[in-house]
Protein backbone atom coordinates (compact mmCIF):
# COMPACT_ATOMS: atom_id res chain seq x y z
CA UNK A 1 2.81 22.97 -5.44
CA UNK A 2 4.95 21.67 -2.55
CA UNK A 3 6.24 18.56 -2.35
CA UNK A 4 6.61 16.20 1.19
CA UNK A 5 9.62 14.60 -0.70
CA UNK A 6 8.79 11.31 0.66
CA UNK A 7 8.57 7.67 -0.78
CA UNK A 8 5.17 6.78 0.66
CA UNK A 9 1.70 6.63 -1.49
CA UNK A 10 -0.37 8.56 0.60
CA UNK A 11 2.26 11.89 0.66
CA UNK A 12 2.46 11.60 -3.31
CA UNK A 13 -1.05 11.89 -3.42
CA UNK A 14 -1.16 14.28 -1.18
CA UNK A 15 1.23 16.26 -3.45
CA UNK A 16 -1.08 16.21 -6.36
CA UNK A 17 -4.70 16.36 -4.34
CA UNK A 18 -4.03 17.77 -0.83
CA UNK A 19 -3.70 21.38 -1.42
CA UNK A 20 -6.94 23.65 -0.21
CA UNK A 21 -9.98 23.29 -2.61
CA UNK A 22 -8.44 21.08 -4.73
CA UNK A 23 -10.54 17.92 -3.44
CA UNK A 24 -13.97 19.90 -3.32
CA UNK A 25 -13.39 21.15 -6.95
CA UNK A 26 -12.90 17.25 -8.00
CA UNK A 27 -16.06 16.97 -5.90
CA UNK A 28 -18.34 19.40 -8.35
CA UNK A 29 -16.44 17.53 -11.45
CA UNK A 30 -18.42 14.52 -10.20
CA UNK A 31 -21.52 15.71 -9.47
CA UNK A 32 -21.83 17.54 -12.98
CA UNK A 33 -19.19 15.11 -14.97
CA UNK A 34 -18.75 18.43 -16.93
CA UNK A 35 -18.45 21.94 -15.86
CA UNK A 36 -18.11 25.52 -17.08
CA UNK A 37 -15.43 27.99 -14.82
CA UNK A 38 -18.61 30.01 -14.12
CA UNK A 39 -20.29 26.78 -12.80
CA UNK A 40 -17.52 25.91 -10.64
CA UNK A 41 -17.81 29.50 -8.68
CA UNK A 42 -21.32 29.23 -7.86
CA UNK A 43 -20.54 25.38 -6.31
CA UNK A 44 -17.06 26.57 -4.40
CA UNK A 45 -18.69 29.75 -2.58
CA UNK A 46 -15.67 31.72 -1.22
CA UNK A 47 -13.25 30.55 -3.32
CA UNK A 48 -10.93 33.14 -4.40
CA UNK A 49 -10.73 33.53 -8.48
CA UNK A 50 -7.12 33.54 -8.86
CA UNK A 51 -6.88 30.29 -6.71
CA UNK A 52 -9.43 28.24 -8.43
CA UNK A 53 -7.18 29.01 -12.00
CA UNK A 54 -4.46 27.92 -10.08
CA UNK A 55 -6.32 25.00 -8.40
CA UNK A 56 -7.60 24.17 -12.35
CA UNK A 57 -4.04 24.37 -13.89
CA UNK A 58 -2.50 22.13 -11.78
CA UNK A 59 -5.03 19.41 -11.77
CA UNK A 60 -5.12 19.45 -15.49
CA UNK A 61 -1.07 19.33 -15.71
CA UNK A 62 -1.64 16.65 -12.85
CA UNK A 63 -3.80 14.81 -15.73
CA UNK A 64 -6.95 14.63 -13.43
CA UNK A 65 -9.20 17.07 -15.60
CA UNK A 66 -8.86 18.14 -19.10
CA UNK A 67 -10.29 20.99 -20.36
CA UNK A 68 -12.33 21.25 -23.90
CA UNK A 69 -13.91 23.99 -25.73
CA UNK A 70 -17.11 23.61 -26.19
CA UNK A 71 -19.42 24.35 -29.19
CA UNK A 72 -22.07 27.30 -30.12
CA UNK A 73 -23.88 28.32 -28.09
CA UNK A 74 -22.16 27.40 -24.95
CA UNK A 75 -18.72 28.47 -26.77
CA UNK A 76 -17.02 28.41 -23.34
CA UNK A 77 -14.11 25.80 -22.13
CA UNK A 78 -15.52 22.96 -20.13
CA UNK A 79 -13.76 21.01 -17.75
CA UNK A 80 -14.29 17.29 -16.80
CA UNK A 81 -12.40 14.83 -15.05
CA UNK A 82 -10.15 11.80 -16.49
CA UNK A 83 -10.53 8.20 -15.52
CA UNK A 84 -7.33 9.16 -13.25
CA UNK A 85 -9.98 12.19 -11.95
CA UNK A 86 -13.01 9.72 -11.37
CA UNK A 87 -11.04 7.27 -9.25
CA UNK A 88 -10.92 9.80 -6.98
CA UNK A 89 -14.68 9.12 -5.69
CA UNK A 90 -14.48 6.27 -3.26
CA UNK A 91 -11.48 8.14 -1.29
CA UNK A 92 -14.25 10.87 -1.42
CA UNK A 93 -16.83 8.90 -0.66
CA UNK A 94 -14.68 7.60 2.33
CA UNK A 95 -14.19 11.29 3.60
CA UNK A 96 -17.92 12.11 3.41
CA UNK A 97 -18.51 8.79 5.52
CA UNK A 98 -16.16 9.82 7.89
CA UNK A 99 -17.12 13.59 8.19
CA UNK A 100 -20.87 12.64 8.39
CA UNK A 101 -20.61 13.37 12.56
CA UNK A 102 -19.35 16.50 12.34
CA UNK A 103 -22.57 17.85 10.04
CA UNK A 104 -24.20 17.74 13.75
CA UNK A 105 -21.63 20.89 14.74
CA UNK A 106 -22.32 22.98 11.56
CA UNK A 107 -23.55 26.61 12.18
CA UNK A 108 -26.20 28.15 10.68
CA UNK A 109 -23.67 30.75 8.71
CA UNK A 110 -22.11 27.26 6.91
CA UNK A 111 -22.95 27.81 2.47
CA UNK A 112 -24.76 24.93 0.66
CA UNK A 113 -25.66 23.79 -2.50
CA UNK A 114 -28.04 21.51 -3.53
CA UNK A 115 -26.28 19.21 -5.34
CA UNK A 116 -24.05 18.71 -3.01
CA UNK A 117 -26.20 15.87 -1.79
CA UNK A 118 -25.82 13.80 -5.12
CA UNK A 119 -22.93 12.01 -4.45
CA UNK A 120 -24.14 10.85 -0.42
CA UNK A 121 -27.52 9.80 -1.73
CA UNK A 122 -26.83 7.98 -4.20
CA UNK A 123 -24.08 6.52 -1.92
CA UNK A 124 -26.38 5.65 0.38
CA UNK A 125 -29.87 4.87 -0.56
CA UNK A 126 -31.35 2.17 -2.60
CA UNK A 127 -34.68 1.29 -3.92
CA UNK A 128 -36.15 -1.55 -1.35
CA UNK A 129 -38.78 -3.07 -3.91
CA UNK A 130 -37.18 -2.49 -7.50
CA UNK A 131 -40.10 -5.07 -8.93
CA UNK A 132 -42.18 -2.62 -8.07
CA UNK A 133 -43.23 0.50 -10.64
CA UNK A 134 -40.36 3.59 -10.25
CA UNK A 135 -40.12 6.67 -7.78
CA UNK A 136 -39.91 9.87 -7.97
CA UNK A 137 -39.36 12.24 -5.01
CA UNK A 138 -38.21 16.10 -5.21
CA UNK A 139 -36.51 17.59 -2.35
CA UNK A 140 -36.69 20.80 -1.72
CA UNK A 141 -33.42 22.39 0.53
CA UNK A 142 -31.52 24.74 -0.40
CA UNK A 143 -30.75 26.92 -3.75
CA UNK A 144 -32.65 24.93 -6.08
CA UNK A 145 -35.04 21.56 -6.23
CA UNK A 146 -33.24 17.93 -6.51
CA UNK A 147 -35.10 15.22 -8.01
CA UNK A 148 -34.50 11.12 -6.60
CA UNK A 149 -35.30 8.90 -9.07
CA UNK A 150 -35.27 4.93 -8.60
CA UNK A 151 -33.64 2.93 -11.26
CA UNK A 152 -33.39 -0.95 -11.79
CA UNK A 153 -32.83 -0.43 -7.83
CA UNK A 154 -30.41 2.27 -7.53
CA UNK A 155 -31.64 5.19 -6.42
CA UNK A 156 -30.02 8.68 -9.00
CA UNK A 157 -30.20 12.36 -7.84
CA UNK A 158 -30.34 15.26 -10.53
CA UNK A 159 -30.91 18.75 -10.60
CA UNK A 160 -34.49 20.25 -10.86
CA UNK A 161 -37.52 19.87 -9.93
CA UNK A 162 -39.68 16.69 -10.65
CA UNK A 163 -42.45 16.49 -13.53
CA UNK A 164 -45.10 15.02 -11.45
CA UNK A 165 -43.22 14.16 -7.85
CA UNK A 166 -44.60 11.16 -5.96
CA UNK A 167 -43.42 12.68 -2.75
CA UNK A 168 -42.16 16.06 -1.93
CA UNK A 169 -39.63 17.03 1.46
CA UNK A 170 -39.39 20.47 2.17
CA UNK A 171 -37.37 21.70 4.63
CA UNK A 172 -33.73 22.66 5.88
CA UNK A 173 -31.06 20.40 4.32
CA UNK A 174 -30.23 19.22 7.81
CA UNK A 175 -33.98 17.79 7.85
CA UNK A 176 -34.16 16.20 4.66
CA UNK A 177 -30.59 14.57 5.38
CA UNK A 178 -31.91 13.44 8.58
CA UNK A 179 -35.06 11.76 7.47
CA UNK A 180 -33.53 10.36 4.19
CA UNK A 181 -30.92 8.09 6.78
CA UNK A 182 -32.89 7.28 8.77
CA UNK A 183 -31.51 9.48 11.28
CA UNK A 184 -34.76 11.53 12.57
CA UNK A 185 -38.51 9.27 11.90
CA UNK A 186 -41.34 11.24 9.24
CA UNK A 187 -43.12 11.97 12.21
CA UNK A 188 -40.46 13.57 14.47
CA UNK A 189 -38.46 15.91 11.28
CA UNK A 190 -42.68 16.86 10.71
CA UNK A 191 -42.27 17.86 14.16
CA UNK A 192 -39.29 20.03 13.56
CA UNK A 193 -40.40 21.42 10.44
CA UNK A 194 -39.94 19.35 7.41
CA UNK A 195 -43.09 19.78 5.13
CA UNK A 196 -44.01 15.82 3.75
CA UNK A 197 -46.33 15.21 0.57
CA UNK A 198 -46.99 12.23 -0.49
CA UNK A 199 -47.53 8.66 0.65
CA UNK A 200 -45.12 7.76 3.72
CA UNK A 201 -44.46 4.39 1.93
CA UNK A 202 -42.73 5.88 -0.66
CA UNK A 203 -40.39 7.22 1.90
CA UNK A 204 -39.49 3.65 2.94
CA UNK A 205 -38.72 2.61 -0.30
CA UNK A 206 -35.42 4.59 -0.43
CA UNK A 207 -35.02 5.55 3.09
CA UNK A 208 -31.88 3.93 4.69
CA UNK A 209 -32.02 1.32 7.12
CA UNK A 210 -31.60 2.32 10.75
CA UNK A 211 -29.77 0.27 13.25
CA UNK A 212 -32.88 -0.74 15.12
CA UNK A 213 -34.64 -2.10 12.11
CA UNK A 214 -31.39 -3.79 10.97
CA UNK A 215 -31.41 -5.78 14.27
CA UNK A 216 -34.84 -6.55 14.84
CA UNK A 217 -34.31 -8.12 10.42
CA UNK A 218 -31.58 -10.05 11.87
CA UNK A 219 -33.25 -10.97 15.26
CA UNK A 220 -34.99 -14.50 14.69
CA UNK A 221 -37.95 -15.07 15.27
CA UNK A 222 -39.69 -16.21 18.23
CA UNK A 223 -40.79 -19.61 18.35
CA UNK A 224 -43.17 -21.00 20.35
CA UNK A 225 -42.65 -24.49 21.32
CA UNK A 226 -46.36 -27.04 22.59
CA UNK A 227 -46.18 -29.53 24.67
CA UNK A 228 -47.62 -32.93 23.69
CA UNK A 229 -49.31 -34.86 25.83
């Protein structure tokens, strides 16, 4: 691994974390908290092998992952990142944020996973009435279902398909990302091609804000004032 040789913060961290790859494997390590090599390929499509042993051995003498064997029946190493590993997610959170525009240029040709969306969702949606009874919606965009779950509030992603769904999206991830944010209304992404089941109002619940609602909530309201006589 080069080094920039400088005494700054940001350029030793980039020695450690800004080769190729080496961010977007610390990306699957928190979506999964632990993963098999052979999980790791099918969420870094195009990675070469010998890189991502490279990529592996550095972060683990780097101590942001350790790797453990694991016992019968998986009897396969598993890799997982340290508390040094997990503080890691807000700068990746930050980067997501930031690289949200460029989703809008992305070709048709670009890979995807699933579970990829775990970490924005839960980033960015929240449960709007947590009094009320939980949630569940499955989306359905890419490789394999996701499940949104509201908790105490929060709103968690997982893998799979729901049990008995309360709403279901179907459509292209760029759909169900655009609905979810509030980005594209039910009505319009229906237009497009998204497939909806279920109650709209349990879209609200977890749907994020847009920046027309937000000001008309802050807007007060109108009063009207009588004349007395």
């Amino acid at each position: 691994m080069r080094s920039y040789k400088q005494f700054c913060a940001l350029a030793k961290a980039l020695d450690v974390i800004g080769d190729r790859w080496t961010l977007l494997i610390v990306r699957e390590l928190l979506i999964r908290a632990s993963c098999r090599y052979t999980d790791l390929r099918t969420g870094l499509p195009g990675i070469p092998t010998n890189l991502l042993v490279d990529r592996l051995r550095e972060l683990e003498h780097a101590g942001l992952i350790v790797r453990e064997e694991a016992p019968p029946p998986i009897a396969t190493a598993l890799f997982r990142l340290t508390g040094r590993g997990r503080d890691l997610e807000p700068a990746l959170q930050a980067l997501g944020h930031w690289g949200a525009p460029l989703l809008g240029k992305a070709t048709g040709k670009d890979a995807f996973r699933t579970h990829w969306l775990k970490l924005p969702l839960e980033h960015h949606l929240c449960d709007k009435m947590p009094g009320r009874p939980p949630i569940t919606i499955e989306l359905r965009a890419g490789d394999e279902p996701m499940t949104l779950e509201t908790v105490e509030g929060r709103v968690q992603a997982r893998p799979g398909a729901a049990r008995a769904p309360d709403a279901v999206l179907i459509g292209s991830p760029q759909l169900v990302l655009a609905v979810l944010t509030a980005k594209l209304s039910l009505n319009d992404a229906k237009a497009a091609g998204l497939r909806y089941e279920g109650d709209p109002a349990i879209l609200l619940r977890v749907q994020v804000v847009s920046a027309s609602q937000a000001t008309n909530r802050r807007r007060p309201a109108t009063q009207t004032v009588r004349s007395t006589r």
